[in-house]
PDB file of N, CA and C in Angstrom:
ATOM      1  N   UNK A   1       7.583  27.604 -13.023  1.00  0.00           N
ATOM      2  CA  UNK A   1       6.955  26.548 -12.241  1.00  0.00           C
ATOM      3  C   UNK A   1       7.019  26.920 -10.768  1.00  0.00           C
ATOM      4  N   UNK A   2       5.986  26.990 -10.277  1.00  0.00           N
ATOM      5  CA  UNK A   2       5.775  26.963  -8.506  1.00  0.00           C
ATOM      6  C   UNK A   2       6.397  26.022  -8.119  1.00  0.00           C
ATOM      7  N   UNK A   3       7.053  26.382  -6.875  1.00  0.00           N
ATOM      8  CA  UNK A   3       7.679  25.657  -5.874  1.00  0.00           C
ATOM      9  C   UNK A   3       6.318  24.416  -5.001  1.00  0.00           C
ATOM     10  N   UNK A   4       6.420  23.837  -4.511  1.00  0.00           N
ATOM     11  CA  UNK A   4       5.443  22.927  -4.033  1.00  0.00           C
ATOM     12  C   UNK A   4       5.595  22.762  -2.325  1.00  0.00           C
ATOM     13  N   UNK A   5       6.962  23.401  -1.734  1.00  0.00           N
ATOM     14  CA  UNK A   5       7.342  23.376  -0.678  1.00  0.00           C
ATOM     15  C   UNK A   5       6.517  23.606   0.326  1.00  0.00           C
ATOM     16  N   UNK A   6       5.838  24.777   0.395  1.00  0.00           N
ATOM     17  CA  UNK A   6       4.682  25.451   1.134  1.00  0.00           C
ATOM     18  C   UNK A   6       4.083  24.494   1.457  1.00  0.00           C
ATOM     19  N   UNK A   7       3.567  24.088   0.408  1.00  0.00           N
ATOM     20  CA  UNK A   7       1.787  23.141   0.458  1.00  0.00           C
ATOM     21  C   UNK A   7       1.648  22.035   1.062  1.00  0.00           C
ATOM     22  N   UNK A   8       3.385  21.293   1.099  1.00  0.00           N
ATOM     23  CA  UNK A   8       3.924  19.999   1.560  1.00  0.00           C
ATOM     24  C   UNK A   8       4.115  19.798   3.567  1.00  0.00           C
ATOM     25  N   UNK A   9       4.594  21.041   3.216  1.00  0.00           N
ATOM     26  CA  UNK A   9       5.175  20.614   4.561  1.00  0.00           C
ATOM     27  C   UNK A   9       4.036  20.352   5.490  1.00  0.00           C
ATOM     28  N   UNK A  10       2.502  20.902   5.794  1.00  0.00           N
ATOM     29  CA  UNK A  10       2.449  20.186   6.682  1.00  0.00           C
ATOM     30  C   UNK A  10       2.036  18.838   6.657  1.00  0.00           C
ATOM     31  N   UNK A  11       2.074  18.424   5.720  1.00  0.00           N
ATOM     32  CA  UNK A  11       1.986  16.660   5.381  1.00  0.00           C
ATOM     33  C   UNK A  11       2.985  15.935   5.502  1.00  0.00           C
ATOM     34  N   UNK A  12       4.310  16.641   5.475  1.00  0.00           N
ATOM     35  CA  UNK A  12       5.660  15.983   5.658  1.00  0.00           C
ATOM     36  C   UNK A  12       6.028  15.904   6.780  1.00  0.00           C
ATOM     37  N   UNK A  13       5.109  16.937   7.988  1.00  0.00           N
ATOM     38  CA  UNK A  13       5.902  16.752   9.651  1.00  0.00           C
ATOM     39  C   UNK A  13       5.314  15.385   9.989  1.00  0.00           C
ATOM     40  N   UNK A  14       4.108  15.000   9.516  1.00  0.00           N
ATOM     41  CA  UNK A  14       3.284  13.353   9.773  1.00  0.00           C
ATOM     42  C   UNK A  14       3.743  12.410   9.215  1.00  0.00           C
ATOM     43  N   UNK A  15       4.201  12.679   7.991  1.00  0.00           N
ATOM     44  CA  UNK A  15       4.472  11.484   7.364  1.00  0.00           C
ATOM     45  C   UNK A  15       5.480  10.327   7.515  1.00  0.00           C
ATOM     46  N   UNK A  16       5.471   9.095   7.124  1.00  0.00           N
ATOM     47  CA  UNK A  16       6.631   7.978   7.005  1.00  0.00           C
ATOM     48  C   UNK A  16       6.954   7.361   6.239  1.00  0.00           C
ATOM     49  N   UNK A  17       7.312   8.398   4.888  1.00  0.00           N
ATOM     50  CA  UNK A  17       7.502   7.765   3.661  1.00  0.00           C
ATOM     51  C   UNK A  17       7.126   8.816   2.781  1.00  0.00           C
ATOM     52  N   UNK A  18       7.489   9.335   1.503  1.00  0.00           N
ATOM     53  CA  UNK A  18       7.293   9.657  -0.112  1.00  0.00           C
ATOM     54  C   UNK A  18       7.922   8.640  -1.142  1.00  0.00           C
ATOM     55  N   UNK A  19       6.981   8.848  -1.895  1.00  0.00           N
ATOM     56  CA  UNK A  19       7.211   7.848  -3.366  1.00  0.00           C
ATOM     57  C   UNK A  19       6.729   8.477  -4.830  1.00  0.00           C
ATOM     58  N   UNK A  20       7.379   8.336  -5.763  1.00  0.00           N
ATOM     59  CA  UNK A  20       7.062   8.800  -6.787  1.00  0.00           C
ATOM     60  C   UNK A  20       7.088   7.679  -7.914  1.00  0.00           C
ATOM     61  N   UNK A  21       5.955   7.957  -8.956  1.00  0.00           N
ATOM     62  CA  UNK A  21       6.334   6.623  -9.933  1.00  0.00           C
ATOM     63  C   UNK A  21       7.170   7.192 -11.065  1.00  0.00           C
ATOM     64  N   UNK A  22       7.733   7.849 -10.925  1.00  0.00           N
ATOM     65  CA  UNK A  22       8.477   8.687 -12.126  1.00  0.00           C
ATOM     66  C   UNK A  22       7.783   8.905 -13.190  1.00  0.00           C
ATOM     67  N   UNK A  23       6.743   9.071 -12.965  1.00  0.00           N
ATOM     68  CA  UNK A  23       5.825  10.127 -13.694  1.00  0.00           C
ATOM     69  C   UNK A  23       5.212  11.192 -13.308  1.00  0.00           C
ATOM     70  N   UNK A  24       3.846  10.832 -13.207  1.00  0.00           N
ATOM     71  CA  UNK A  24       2.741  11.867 -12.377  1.00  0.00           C
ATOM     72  C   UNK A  24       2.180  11.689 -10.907  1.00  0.00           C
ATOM     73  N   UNK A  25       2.252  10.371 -10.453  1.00  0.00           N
ATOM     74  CA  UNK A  25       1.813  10.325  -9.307  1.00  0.00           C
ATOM     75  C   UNK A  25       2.776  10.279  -8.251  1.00  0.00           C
ATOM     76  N   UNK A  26       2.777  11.145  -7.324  1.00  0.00           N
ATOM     77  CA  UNK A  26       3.579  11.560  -6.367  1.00  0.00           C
ATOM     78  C   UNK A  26       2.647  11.400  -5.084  1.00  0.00           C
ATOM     79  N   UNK A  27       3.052  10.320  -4.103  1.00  0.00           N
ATOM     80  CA  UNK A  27       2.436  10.230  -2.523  1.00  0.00           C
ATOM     81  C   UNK A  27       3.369  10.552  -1.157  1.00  0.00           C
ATOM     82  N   UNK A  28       2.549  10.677  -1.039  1.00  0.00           N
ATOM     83  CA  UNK A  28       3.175  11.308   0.952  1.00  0.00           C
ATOM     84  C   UNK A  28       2.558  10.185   1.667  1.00  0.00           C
ATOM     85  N   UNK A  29       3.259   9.776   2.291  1.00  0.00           N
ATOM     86  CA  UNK A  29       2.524   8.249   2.816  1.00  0.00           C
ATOM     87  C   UNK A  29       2.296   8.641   4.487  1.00  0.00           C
ATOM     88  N   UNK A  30       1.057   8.980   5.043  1.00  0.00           N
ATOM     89  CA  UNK A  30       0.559   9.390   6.434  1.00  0.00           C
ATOM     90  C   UNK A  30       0.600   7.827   7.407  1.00  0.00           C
ATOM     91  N   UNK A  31       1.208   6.920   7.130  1.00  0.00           N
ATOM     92  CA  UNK A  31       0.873   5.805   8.303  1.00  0.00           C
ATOM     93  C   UNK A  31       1.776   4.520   7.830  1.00  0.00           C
ATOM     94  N   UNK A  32       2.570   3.542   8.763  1.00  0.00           N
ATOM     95  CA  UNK A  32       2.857   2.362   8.061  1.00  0.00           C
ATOM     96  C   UNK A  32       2.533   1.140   7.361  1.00  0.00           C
ATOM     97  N   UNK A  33       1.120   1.114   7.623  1.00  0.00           N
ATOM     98  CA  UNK A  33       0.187   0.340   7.072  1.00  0.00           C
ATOM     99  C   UNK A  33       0.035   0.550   5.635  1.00  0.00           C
ATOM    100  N   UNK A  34      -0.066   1.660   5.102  1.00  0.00           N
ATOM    101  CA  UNK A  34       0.286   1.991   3.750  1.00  0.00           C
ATOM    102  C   UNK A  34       1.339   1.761   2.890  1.00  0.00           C
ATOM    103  N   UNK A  35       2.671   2.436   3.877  1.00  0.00           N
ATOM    104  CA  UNK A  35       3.645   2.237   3.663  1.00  0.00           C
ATOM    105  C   UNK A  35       4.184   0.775   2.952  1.00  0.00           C
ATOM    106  N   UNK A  36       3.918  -0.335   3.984  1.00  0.00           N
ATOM    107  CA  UNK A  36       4.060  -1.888   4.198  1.00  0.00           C
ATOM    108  C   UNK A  36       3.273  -2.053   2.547  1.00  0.00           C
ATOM    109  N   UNK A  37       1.697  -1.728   2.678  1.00  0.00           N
ATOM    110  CA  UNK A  37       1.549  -1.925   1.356  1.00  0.00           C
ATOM    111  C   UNK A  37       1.790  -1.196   0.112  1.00  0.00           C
ATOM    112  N   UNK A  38       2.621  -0.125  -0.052  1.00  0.00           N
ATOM    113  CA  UNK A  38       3.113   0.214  -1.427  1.00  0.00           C
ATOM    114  C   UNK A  38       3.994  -0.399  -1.246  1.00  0.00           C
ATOM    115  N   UNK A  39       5.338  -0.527  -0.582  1.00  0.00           N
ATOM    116  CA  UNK A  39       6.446  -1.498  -0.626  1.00  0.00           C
ATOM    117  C   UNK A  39       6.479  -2.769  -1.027  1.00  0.00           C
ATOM    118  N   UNK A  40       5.595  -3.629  -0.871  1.00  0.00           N
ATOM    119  CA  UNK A  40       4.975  -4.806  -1.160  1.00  0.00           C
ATOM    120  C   UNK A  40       4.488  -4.844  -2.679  1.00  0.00           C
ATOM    121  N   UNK A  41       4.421  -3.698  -3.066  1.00  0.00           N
ATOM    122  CA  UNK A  41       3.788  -3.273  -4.523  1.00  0.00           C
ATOM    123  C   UNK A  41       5.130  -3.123  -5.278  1.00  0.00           C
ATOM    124  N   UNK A  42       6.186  -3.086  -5.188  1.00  0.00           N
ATOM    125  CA  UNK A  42       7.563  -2.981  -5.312  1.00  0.00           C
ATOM    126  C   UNK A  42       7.368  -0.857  -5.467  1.00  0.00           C
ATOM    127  N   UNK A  43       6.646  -0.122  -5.204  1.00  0.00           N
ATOM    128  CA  UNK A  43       6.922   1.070  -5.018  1.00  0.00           C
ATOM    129  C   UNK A  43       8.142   1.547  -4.231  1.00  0.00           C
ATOM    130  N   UNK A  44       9.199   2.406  -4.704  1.00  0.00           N
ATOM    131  CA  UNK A  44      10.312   2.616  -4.215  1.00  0.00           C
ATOM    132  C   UNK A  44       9.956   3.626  -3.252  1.00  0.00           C
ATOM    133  N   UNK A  45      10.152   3.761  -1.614  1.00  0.00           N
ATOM    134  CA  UNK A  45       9.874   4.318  -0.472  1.00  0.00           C
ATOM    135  C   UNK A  45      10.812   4.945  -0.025  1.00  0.00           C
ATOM    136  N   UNK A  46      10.689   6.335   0.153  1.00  0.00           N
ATOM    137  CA  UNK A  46      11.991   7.393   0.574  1.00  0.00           C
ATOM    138  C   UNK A  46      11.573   7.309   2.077  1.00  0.00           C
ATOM    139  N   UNK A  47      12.324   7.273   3.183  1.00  0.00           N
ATOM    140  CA  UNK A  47      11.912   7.079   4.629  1.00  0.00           C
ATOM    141  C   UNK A  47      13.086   7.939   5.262  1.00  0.00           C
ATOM    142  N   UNK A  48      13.157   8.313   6.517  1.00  0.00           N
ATOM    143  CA  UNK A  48      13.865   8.739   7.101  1.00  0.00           C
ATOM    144  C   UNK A  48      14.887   8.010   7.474  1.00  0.00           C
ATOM    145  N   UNK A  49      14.773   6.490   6.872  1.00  0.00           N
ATOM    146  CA  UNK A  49      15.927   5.616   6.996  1.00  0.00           C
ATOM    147  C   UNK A  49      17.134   5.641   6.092  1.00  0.00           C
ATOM    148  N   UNK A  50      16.475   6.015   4.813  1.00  0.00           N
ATOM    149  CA  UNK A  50      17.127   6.135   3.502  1.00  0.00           C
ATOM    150  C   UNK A  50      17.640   7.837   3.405  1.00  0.00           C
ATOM    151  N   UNK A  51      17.086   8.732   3.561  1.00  0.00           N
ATOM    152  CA  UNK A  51      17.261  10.081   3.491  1.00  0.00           C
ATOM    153  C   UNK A  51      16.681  10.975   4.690  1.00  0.00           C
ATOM    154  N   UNK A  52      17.210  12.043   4.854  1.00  0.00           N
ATOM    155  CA  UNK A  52      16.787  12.289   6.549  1.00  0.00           C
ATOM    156  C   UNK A  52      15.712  13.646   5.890  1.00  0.00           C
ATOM    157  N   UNK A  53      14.251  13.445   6.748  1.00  0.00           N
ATOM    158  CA  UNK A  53      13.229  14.067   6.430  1.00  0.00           C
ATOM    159  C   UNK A  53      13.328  15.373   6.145  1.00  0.00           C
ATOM    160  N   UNK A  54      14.307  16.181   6.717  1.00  0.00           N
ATOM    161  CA  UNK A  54      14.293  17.608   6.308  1.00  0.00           C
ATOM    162  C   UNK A  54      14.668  17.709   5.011  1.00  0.00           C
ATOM    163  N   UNK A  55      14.995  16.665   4.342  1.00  0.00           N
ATOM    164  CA  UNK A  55      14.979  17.426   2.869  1.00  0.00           C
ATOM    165  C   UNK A  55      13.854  16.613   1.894  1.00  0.00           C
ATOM    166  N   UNK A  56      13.036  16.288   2.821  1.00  0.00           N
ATOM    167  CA  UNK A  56      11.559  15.796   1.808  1.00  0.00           C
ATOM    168  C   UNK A  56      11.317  16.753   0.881  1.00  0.00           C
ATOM    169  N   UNK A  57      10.825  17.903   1.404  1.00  0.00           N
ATOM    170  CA  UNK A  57      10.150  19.002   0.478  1.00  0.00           C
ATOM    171  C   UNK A  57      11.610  19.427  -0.532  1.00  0.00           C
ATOM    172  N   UNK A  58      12.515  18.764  -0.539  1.00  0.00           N
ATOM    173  CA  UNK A  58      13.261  19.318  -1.827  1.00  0.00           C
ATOM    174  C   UNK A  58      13.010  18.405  -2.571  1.00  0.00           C
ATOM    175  N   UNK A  59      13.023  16.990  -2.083  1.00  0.00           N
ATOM    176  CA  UNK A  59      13.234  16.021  -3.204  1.00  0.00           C
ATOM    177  C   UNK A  59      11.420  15.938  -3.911  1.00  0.00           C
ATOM    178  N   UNK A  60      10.466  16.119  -2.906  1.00  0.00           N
ATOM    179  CA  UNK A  60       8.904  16.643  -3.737  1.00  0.00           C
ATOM    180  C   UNK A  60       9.189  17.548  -4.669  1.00  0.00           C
ATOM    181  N   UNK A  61       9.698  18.729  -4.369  1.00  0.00           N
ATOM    182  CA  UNK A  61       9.886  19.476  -5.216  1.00  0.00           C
ATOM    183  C   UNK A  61      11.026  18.950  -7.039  1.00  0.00           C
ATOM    184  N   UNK A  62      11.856  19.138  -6.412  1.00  0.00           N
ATOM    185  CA  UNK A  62      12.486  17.924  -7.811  1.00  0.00           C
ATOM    186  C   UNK A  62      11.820  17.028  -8.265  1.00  0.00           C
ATOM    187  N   UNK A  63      11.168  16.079  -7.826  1.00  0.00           N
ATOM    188  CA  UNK A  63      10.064  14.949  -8.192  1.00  0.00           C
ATOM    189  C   UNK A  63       9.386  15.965  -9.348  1.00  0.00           C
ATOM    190  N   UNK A  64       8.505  17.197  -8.489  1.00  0.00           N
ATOM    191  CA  UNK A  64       6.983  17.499  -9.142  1.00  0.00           C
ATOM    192  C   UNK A  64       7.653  18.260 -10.329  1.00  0.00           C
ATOM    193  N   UNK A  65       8.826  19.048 -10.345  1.00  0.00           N
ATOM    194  CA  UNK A  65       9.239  19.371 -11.505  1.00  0.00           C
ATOM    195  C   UNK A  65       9.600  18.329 -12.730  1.00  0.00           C
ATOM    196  N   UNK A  66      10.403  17.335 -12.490  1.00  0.00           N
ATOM    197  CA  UNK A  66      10.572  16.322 -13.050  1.00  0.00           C
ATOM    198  C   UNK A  66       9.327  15.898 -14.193  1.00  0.00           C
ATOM    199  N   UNK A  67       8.600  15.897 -13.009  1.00  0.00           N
ATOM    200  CA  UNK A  67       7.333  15.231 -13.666  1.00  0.00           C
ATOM    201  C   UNK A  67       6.354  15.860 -14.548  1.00  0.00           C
ATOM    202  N   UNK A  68       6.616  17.369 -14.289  1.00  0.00           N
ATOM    203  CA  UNK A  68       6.030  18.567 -15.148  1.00  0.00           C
ATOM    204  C   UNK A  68       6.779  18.209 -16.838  1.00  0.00           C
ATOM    205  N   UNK A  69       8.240  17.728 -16.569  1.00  0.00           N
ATOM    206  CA  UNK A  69       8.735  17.603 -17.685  1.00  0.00           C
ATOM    207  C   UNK A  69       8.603  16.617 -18.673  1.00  0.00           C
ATOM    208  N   UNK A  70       8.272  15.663 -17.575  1.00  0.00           N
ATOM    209  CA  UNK A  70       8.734  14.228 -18.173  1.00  0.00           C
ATOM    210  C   UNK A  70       7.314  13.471 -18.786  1.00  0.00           C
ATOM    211  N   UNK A  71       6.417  13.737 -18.111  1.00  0.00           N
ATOM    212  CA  UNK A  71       5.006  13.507 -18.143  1.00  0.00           C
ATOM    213  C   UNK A  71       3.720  13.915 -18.875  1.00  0.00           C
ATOM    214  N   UNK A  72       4.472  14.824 -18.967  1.00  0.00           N
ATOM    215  CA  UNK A  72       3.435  16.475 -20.091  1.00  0.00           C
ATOM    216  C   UNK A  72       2.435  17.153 -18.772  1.00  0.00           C
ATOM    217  N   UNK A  73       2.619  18.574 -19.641  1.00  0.00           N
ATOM    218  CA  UNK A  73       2.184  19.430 -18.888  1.00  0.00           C
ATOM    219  C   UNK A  73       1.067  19.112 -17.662  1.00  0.00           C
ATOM    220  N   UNK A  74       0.493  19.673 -16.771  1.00  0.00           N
ATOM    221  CA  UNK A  74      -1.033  19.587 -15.945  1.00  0.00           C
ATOM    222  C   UNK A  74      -0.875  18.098 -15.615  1.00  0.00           C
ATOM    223  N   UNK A  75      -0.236  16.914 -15.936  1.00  0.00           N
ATOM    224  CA  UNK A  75      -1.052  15.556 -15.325  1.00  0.00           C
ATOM    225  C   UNK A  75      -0.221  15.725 -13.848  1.00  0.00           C
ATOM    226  N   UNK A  76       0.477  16.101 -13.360  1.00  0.00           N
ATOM    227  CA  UNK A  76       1.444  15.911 -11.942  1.00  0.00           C
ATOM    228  C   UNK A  76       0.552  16.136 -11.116  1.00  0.00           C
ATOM    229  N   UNK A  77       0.471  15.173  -9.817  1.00  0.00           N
ATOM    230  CA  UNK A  77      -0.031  15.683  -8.969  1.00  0.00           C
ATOM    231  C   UNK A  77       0.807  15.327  -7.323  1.00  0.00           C
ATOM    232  N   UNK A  78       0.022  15.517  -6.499  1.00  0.00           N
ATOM    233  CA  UNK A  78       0.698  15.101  -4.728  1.00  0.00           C
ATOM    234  C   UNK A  78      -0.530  14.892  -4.181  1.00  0.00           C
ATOM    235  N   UNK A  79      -0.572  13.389  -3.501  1.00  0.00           N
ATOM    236  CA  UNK A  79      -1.510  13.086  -2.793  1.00  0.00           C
ATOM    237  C   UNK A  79      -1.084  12.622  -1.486  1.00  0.00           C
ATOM    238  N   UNK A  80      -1.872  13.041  -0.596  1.00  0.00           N
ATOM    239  CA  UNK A  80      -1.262  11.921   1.111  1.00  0.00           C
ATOM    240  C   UNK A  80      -2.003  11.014   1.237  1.00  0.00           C
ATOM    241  N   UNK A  81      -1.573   9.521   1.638  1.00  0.00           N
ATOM    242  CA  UNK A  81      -2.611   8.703   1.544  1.00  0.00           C
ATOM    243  C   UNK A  81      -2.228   8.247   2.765  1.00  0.00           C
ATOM    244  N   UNK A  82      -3.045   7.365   3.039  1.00  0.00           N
ATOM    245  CA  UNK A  82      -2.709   7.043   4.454  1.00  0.00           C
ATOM    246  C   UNK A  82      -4.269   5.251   4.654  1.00  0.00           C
ATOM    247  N   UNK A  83      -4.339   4.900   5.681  1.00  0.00           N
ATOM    248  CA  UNK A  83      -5.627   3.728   5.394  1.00  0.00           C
ATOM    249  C   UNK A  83      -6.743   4.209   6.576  1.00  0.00           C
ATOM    250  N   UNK A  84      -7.808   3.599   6.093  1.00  0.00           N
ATOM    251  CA  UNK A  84      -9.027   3.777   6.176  1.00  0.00           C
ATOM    252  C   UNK A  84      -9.878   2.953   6.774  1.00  0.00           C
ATOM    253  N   UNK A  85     -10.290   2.490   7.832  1.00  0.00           N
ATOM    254  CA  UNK A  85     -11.188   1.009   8.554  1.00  0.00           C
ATOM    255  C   UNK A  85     -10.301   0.000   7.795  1.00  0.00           C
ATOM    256  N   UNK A  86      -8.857   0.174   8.775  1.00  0.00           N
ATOM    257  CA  UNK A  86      -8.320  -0.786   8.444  1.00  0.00           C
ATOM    258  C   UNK A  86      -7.908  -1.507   6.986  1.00  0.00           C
ATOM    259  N   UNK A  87      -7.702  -0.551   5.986  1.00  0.00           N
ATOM    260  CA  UNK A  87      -7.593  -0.977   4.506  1.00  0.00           C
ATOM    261  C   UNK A  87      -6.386  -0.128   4.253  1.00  0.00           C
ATOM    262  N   UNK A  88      -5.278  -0.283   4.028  1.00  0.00           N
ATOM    263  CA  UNK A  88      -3.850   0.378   3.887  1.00  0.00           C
ATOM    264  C   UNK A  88      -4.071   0.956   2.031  1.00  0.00           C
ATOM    265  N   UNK A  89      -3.692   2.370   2.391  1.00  0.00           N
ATOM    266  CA  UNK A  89      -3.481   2.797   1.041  1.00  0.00           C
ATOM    267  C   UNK A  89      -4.924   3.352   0.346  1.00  0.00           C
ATOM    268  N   UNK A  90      -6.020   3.215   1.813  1.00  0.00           N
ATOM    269  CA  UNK A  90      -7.586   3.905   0.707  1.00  0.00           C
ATOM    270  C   UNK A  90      -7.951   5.029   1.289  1.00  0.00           C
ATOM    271  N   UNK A  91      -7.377   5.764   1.668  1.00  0.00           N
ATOM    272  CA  UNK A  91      -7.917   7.453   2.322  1.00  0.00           C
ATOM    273  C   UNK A  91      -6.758   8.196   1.436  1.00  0.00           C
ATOM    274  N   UNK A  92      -7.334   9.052   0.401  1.00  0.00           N
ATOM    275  CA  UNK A  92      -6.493  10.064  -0.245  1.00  0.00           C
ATOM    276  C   UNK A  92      -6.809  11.641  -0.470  1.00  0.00           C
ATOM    277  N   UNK A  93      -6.078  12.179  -0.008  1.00  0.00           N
ATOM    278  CA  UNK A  93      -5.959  13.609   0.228  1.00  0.00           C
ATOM    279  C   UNK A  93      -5.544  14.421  -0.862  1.00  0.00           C
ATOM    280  N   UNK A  94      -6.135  14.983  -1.687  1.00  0.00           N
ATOM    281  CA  UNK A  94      -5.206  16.192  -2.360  1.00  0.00           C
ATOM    282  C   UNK A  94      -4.520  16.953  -2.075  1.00  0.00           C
ATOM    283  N   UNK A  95      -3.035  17.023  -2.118  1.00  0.00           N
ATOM    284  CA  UNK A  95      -2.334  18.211  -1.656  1.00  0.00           C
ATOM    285  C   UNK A  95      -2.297  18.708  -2.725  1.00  0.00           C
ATOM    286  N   UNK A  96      -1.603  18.656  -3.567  1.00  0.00           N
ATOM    287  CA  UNK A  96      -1.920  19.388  -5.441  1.00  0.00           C
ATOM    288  C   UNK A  96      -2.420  19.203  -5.809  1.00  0.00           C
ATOM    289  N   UNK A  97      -3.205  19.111  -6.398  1.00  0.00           N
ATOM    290  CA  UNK A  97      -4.431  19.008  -7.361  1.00  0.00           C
ATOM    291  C   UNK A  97      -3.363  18.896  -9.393  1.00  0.00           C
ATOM    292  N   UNK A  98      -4.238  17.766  -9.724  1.00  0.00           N
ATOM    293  CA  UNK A  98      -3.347  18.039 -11.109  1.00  0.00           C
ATOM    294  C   UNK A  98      -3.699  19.314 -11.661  1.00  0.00           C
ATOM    295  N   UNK A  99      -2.537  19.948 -12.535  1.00  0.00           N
ATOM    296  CA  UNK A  99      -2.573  21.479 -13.414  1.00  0.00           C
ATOM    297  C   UNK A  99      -2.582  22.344 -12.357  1.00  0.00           C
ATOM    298  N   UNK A 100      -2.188  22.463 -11.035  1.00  0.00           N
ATOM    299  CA  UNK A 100      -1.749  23.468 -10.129  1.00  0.00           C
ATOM    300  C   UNK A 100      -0.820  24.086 -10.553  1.00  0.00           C
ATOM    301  N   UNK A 101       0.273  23.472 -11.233  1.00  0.00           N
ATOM    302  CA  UNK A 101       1.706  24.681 -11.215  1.00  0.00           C
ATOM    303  C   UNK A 101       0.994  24.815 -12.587  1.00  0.00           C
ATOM    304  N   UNK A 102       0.480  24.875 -13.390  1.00  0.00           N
ATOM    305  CA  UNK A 102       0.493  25.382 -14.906  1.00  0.00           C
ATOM    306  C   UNK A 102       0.277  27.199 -14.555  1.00  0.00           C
TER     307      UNK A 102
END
């Protein structure tokens, strides 16, 4: 399995927040407006409050493996989301693409 570290980081020097649903979908959260609304969604939010950002790209990485396992093969992915004319949570970015590490 590929490491995911590379691909992350430059989405992780912007970001304010990762979340994973302990499956396949894995986000990088680009803004607080998003943030505010996955939290509100009861989505569990890793912040630089809770864990200090330099070790984002490990815990992505553990996440996307995890999820290679736990999920079945190819569905994992990493998206950055961030909001859009004012709509929290609707601009999404592919950073992985699902079936990248296969």
């Amino acid at each position: 399995m590929k490491s995911i570290k590379s691909k992350v980081k430059k989405y992780l020097d912007k970001a304010v927040a990762i979340t994973w649903d302990e499956c396949h979908k894995i986000y990088i959260i680009m803004d607080d407006e998003t943030a505010a609304y996955l939290a509100s969604r009861e989505h569990k939010l890793i912040t630089e409050e809770t864990h200090p950002k330099f070790l984002w790209d490990q815990l992505l990485d553990t996440w996307y493996k995890q999820s290679y396992i736990k999920c079945g093969l190819g569905l994992e992915f990493v998206d950055a989301i961030s909001s859009s004319d004012g709509v929290p949570a609707s601009n999404f970015k592919s950073v992985i693409p699902q079936g990248w590490g296969e």
